[in-house]
C-alpha atoms as a PDB file:
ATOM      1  CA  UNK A   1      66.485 102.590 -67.944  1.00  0.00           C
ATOM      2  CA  UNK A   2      70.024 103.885 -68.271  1.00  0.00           C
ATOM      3  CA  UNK A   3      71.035 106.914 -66.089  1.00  0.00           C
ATOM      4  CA  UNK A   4      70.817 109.924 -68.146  1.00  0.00           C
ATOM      5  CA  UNK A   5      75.342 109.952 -66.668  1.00  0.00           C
ATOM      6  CA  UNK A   6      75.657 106.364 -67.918  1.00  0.00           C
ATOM      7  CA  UNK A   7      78.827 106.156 -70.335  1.00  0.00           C
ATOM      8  CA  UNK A   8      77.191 102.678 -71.444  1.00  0.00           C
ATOM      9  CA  UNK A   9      74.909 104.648 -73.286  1.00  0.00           C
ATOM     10  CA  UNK A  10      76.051 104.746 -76.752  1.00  0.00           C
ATOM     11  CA  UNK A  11      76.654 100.775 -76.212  1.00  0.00           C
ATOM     12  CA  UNK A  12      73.258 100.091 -75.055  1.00  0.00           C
ATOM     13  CA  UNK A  13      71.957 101.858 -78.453  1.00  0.00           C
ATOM     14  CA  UNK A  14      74.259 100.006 -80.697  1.00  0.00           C
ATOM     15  CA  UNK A  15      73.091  96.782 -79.476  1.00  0.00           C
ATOM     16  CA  UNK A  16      69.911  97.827 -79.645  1.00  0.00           C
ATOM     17  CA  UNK A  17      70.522  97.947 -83.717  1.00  0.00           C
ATOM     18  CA  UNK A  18      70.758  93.926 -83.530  1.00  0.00           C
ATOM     19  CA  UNK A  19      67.980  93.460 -81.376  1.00  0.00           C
ATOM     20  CA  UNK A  20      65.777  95.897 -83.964  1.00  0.00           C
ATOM     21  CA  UNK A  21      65.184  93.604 -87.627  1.00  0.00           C
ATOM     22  CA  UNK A  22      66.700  95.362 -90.023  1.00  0.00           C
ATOM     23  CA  UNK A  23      63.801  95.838 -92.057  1.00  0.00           C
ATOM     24  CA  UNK A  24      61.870  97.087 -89.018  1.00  0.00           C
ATOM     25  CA  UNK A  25      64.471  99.517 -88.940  1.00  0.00           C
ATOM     26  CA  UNK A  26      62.961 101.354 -92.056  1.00  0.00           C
ATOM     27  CA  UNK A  27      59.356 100.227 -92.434  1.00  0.00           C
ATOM     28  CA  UNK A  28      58.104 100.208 -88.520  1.00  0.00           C
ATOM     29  CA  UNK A  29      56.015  97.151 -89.102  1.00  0.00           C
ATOM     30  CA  UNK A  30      56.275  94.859 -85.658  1.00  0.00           C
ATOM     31  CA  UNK A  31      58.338  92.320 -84.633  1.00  0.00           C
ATOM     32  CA  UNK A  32      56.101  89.466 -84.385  1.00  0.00           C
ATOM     33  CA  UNK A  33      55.393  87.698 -87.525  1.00  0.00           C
ATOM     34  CA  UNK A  34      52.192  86.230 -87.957  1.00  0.00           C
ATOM     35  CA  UNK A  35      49.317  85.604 -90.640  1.00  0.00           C
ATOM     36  CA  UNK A  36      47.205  87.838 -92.555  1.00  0.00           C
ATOM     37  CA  UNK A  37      44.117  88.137 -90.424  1.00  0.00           C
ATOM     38  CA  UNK A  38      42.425  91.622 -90.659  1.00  0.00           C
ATOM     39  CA  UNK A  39      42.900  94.689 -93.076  1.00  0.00           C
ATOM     40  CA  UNK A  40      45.551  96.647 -92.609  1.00  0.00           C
ATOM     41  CA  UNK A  41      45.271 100.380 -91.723  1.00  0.00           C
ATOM     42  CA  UNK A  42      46.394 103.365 -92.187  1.00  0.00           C
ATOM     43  CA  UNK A  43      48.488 105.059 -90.370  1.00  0.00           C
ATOM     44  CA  UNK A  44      47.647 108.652 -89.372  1.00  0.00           C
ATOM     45  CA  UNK A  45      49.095 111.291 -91.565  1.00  0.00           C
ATOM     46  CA  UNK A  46      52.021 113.144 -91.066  1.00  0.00           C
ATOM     47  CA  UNK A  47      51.688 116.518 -89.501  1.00  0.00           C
ATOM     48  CA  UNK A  48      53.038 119.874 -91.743  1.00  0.00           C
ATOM     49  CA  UNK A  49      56.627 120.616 -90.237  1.00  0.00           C
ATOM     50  CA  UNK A  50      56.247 122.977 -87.467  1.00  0.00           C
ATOM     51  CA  UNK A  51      52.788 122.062 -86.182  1.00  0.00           C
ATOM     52  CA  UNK A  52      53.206 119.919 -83.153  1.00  0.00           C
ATOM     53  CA  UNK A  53      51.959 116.840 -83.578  1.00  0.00           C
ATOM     54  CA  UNK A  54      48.297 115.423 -81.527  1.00  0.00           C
ATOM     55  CA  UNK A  55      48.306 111.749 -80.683  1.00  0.00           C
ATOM     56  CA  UNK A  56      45.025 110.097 -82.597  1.00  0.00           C
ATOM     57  CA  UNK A  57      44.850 106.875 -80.187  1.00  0.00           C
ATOM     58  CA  UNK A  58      46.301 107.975 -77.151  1.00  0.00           C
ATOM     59  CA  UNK A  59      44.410 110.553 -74.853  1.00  0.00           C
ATOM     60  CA  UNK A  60      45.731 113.287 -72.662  1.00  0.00           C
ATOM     61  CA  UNK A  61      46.731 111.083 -69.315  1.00  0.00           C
ATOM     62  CA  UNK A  62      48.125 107.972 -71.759  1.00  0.00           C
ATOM     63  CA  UNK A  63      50.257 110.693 -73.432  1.00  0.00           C
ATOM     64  CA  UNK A  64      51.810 112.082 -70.791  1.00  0.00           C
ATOM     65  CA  UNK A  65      52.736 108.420 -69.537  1.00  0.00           C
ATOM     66  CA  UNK A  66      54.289 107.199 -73.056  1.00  0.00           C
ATOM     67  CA  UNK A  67      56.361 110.896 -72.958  1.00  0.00           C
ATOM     68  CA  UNK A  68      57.284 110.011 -69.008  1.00  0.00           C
ATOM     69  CA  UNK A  69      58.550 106.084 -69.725  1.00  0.00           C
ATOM     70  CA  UNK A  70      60.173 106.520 -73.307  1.00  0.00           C
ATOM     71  CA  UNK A  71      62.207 109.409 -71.344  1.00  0.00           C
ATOM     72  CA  UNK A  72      63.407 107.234 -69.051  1.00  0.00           C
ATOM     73  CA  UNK A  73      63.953 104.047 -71.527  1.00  0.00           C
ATOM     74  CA  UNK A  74      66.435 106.316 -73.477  1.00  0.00           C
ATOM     75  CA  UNK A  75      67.333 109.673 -71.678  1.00  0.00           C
ATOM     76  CA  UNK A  76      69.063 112.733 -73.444  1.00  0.00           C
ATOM     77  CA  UNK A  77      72.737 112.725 -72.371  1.00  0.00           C
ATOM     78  CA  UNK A  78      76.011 114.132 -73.760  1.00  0.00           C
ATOM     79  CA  UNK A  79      76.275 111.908 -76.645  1.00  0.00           C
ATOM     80  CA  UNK A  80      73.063 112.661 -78.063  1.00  0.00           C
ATOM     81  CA  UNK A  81      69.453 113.114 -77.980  1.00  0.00           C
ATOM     82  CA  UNK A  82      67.062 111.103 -75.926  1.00  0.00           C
ATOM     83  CA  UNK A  83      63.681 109.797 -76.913  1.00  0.00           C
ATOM     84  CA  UNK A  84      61.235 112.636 -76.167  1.00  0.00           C
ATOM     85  CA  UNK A  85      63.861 114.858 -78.923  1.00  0.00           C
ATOM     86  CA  UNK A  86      63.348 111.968 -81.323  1.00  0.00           C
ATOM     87  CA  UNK A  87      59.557 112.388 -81.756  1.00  0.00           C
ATOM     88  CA  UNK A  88      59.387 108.210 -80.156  1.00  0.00           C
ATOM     89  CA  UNK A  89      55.855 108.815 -78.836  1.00  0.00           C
ATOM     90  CA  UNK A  90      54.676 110.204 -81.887  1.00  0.00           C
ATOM     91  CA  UNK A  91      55.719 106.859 -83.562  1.00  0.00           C
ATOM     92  CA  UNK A  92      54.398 105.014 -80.915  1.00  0.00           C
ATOM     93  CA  UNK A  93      51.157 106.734 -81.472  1.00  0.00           C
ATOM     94  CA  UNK A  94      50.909 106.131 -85.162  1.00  0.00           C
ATOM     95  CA  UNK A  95      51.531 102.618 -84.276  1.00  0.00           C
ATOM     96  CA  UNK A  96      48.623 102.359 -82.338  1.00  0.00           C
ATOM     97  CA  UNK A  97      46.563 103.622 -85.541  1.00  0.00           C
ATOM     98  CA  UNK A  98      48.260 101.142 -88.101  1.00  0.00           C
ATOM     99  CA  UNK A  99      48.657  97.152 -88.923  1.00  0.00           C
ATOM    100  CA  UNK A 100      51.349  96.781 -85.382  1.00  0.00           C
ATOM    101  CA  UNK A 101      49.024  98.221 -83.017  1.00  0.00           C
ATOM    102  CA  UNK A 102      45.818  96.252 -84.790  1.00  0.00           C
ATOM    103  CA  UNK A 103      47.962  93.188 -85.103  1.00  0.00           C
ATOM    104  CA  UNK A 104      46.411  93.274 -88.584  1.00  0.00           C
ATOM    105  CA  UNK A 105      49.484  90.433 -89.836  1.00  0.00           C
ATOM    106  CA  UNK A 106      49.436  88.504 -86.709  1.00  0.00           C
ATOM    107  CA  UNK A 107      47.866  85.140 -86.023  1.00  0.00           C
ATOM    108  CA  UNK A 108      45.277  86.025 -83.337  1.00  0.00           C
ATOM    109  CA  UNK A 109      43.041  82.846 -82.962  1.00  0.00           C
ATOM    110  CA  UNK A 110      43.056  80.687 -79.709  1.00  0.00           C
ATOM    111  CA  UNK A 111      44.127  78.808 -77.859  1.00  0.00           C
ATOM    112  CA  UNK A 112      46.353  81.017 -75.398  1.00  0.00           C
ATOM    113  CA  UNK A 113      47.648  79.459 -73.218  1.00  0.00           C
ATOM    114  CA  UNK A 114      51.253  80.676 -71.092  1.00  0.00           C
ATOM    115  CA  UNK A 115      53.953  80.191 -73.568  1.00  0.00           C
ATOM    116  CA  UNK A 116      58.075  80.602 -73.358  1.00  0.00           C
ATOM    117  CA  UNK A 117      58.813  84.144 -74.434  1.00  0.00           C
ATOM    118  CA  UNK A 118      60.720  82.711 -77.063  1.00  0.00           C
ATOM    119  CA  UNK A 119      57.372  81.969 -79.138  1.00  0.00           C
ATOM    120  CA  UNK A 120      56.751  85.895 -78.516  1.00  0.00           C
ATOM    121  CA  UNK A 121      53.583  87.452 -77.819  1.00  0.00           C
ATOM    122  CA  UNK A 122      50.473  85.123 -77.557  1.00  0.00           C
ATOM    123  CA  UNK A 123      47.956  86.838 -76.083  1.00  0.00           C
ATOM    124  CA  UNK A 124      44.989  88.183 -77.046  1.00  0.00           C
ATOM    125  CA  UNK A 125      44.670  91.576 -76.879  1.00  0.00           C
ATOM    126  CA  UNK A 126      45.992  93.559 -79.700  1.00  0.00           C
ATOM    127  CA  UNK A 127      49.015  95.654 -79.055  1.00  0.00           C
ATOM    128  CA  UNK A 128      46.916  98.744 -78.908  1.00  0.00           C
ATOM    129  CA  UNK A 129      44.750  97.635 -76.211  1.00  0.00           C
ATOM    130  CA  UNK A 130      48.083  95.934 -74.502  1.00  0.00           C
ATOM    131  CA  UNK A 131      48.940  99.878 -74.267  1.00  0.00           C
ATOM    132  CA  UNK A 132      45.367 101.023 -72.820  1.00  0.00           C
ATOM    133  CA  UNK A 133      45.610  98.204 -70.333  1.00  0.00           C
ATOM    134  CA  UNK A 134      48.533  98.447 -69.192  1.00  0.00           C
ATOM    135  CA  UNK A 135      48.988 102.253 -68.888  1.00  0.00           C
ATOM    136  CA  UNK A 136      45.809 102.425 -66.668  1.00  0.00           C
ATOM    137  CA  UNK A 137      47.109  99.107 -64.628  1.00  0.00           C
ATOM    138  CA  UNK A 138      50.759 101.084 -63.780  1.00  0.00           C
ATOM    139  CA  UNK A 139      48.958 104.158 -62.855  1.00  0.00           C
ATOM    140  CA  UNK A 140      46.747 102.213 -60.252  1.00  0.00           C
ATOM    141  CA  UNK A 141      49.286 100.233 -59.360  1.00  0.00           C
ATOM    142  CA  UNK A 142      51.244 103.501 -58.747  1.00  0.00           C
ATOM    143  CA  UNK A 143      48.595 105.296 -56.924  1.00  0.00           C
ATOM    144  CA  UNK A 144      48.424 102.324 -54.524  1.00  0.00           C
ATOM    145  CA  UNK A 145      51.800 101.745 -53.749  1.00  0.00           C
ATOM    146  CA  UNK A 146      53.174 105.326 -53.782  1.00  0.00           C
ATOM    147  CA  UNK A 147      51.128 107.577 -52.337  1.00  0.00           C
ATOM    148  CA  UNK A 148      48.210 108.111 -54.625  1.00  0.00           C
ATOM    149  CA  UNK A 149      50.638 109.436 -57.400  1.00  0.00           C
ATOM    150  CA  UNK A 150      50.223 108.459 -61.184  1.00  0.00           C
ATOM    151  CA  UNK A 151      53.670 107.428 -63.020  1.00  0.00           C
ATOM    152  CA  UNK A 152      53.971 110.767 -64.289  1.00  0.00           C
ATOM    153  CA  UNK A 153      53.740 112.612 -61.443  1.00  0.00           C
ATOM    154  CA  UNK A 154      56.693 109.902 -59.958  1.00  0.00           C
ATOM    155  CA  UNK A 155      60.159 111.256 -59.467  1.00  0.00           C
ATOM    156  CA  UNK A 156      63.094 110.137 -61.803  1.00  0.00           C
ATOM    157  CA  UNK A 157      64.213 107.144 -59.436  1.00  0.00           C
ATOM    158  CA  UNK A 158      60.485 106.120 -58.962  1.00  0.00           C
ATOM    159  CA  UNK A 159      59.916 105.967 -62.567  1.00  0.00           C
ATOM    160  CA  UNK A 160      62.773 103.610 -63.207  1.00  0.00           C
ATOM    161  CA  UNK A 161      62.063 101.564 -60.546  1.00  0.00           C
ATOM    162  CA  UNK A 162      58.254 101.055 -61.731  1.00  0.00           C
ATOM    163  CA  UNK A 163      59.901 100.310 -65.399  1.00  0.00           C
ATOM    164  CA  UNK A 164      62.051  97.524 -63.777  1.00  0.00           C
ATOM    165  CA  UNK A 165      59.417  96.276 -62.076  1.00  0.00           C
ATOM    166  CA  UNK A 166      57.421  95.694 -65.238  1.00  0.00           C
ATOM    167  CA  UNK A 167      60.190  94.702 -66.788  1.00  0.00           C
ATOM    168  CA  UNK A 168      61.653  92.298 -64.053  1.00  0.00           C
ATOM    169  CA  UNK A 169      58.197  90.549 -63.177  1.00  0.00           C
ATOM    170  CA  UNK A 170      58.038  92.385 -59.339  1.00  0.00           C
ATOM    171  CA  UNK A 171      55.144  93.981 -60.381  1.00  0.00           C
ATOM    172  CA  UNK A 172      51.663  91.890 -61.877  1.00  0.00           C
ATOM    173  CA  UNK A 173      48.356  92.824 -62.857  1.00  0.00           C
ATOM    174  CA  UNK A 174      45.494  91.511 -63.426  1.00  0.00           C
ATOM    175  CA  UNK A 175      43.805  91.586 -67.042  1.00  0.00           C
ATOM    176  CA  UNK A 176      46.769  92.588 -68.567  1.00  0.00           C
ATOM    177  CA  UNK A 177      50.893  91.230 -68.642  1.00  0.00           C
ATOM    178  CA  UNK A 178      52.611  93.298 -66.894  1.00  0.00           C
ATOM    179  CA  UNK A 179      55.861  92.070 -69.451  1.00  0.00           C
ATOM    180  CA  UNK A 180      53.581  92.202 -72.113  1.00  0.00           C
ATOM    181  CA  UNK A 181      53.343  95.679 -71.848  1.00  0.00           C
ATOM    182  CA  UNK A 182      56.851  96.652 -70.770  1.00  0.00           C
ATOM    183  CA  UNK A 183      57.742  94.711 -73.357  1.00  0.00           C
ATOM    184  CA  UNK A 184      55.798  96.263 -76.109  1.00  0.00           C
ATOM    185  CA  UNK A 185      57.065  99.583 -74.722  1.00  0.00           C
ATOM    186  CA  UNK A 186      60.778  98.960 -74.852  1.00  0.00           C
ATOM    187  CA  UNK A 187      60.864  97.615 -78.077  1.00  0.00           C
ATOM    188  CA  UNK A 188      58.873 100.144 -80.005  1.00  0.00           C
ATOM    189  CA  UNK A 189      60.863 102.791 -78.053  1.00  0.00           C
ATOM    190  CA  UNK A 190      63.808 101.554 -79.915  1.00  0.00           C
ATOM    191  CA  UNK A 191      62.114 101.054 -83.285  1.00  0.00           C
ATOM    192  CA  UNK A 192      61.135 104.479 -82.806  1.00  0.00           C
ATOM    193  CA  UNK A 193      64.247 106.060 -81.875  1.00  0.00           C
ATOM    194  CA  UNK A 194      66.170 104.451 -85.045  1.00  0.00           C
ATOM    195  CA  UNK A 195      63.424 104.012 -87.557  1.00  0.00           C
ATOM    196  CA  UNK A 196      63.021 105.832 -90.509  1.00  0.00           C
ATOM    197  CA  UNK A 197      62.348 109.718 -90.027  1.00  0.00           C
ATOM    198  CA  UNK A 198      59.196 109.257 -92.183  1.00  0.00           C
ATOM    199  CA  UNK A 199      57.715 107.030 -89.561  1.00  0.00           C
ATOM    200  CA  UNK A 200      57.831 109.875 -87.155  1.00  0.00           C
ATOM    201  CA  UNK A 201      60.434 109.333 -85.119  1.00  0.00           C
ATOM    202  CA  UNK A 202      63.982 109.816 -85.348  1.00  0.00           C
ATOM    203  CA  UNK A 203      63.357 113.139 -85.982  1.00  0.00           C
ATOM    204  CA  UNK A 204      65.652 114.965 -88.402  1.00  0.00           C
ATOM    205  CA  UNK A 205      67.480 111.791 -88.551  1.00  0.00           C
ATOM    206  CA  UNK A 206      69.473 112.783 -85.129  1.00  0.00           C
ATOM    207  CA  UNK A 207      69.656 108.806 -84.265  1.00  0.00           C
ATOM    208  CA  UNK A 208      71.418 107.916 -87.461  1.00  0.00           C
ATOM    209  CA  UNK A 209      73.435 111.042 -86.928  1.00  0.00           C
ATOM    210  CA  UNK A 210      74.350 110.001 -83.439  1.00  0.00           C
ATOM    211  CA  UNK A 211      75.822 106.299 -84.658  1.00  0.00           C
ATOM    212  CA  UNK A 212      77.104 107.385 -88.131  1.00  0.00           C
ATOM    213  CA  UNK A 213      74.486 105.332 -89.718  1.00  0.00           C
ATOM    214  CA  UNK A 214      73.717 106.978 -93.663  1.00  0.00           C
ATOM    215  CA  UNK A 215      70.354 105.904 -94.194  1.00  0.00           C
ATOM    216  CA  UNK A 216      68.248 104.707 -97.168  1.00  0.00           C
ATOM    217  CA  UNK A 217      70.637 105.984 -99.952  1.00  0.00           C
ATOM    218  CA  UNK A 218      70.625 104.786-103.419  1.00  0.00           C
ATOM    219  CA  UNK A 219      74.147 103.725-103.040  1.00  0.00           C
ATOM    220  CA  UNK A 220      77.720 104.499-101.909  1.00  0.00           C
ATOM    221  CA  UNK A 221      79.411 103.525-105.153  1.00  0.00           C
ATOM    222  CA  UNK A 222      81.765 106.662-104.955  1.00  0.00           C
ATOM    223  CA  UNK A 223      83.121 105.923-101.365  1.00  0.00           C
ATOM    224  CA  UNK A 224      83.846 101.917-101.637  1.00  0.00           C
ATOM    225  CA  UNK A 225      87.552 102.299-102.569  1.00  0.00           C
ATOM    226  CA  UNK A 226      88.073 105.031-100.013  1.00  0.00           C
ATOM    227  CA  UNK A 227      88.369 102.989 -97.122  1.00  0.00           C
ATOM    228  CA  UNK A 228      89.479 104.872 -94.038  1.00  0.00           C
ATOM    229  CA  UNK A 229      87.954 108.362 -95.068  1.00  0.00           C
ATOM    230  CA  UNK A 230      84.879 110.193 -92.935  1.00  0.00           C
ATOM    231  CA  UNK A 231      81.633 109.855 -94.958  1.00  0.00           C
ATOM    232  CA  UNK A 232      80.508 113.318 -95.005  1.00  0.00           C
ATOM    233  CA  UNK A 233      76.971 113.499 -96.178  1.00  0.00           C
ATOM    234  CA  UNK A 234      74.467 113.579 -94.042  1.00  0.00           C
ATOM    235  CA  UNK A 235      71.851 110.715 -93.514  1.00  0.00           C
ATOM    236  CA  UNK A 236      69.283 110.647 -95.789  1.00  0.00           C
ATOM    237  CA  UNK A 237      65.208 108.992 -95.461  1.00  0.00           C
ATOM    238  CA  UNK A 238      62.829 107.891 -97.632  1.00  0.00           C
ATOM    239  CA  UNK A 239      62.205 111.051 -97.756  1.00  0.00           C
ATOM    240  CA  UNK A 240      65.149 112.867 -98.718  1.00  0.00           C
ATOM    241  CA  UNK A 241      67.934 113.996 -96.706  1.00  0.00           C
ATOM    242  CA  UNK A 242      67.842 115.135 -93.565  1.00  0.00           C
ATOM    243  CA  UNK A 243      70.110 118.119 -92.959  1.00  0.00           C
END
């Protein structure tokens, strides 16, 4: 939850490129490998430029938290866009509807049983219903502990401090992990904000843009014995280029 003033900004994204599997980076499939147990599906289709885009799995109060946290996860600021400009709940959204948020590669079979983070995620609820669960277990939790206000209706300062409480185990549910979810939601923030444009985030490329990163092009035979001189061409998707 870096203040929207932070310089550290631009650092916090960078190392967020390590944290984010490279190949994740362009195909948006997870981060926890697993086994082939369910078919895969298909993510919604992409909407025709210029009509906004609907969420298919998440309705109109789940929405409006996924805009409010991925806001504050990674803030617009001076040295470039935030989340919300680069389309990171739509992504999140068609996540929901594809193999990530059906865990359709994972190994989902029993036992679980409380496990080091460093195995990853081994519970059993799919990511999707991670999301359900634990959007509707902040927004109680919020309503009791601040006044009968949902997360979205929180101020700035609020809002981060409900995101470090997920994040820093102060706050626990019941049904759900509370650093499941948080979890979950931080990472597929990032994925969003500097996956592939076709995905539907990093809209118009602007995260690429932002950390001079070119994109998925053929190849850069023509600039490997210029060292020291400004690539100028813009970054450029599966899709084509971006602008």
């Amino acid at each position: 939850m870096n203040d929207a003033s932070s310089p550290g900004r631009r650092g916090f994204l960078r190392r967020s490129i390590a944290i984010v599997p490279a190949a994740t980076a362009l195909t948006a499939t997870g981060f926890v490998a697993g086994h082939h147990v369910a078919a895969r599906a298909d993510p919604p289709p992409t909407p025709s430029p210029g009509v906004p885009y609907k969420p298919v799995y998440f309705h109109a109060d789940e929405w409006a938290f996924i805009e409010a946290a991925v806001a504050r996860l990674i803030p617009s600021d001076d040295t470039g866009p935030g989340a919300i400009e680069a389309g990171v709940p739509e992504f999140i959204d068609r996540q929901m509807e594809g193999a990530f948020g059906q865990a359709a590669t994972w190994y989902m079979q029993g036992p679980f049983v409380p496990s080091s983070p460093l195995f990853g995620y081994q519970g059993k609820m799919l990511p999707r219903e991670v999301y359900r669960a634990g959007i509707a277990a902040t927004d109680a939790w919020c309503k009791a502990q601040r006044g009968g206000k949902r997360f979205v209706e929180l101020d700035v300062a609020q809002q981060d401090e409900v995101l470090k409480g997920l994040d820093g185990g102060t706050i626990q549910f019941d049904g759900v992990g509370a650093k499941d979810f948080f979890t979950f939601l931080l990472q597929n923030t990032k994925e969003g904000y500097f996956s592939d444009p076709i995905h539907g985030g990093n809209k118009n490329a602007v995260a690429w843009k932002m950390i001079g990163f070119p994109g998925a092009r053929a190849d850069f035979l023509d600039w490997v014995d210029k060292p020291g001189v400004h690539y100028p061409l813009p970054p450029v998707s599966i899709n084509g280029p971006q602008g």
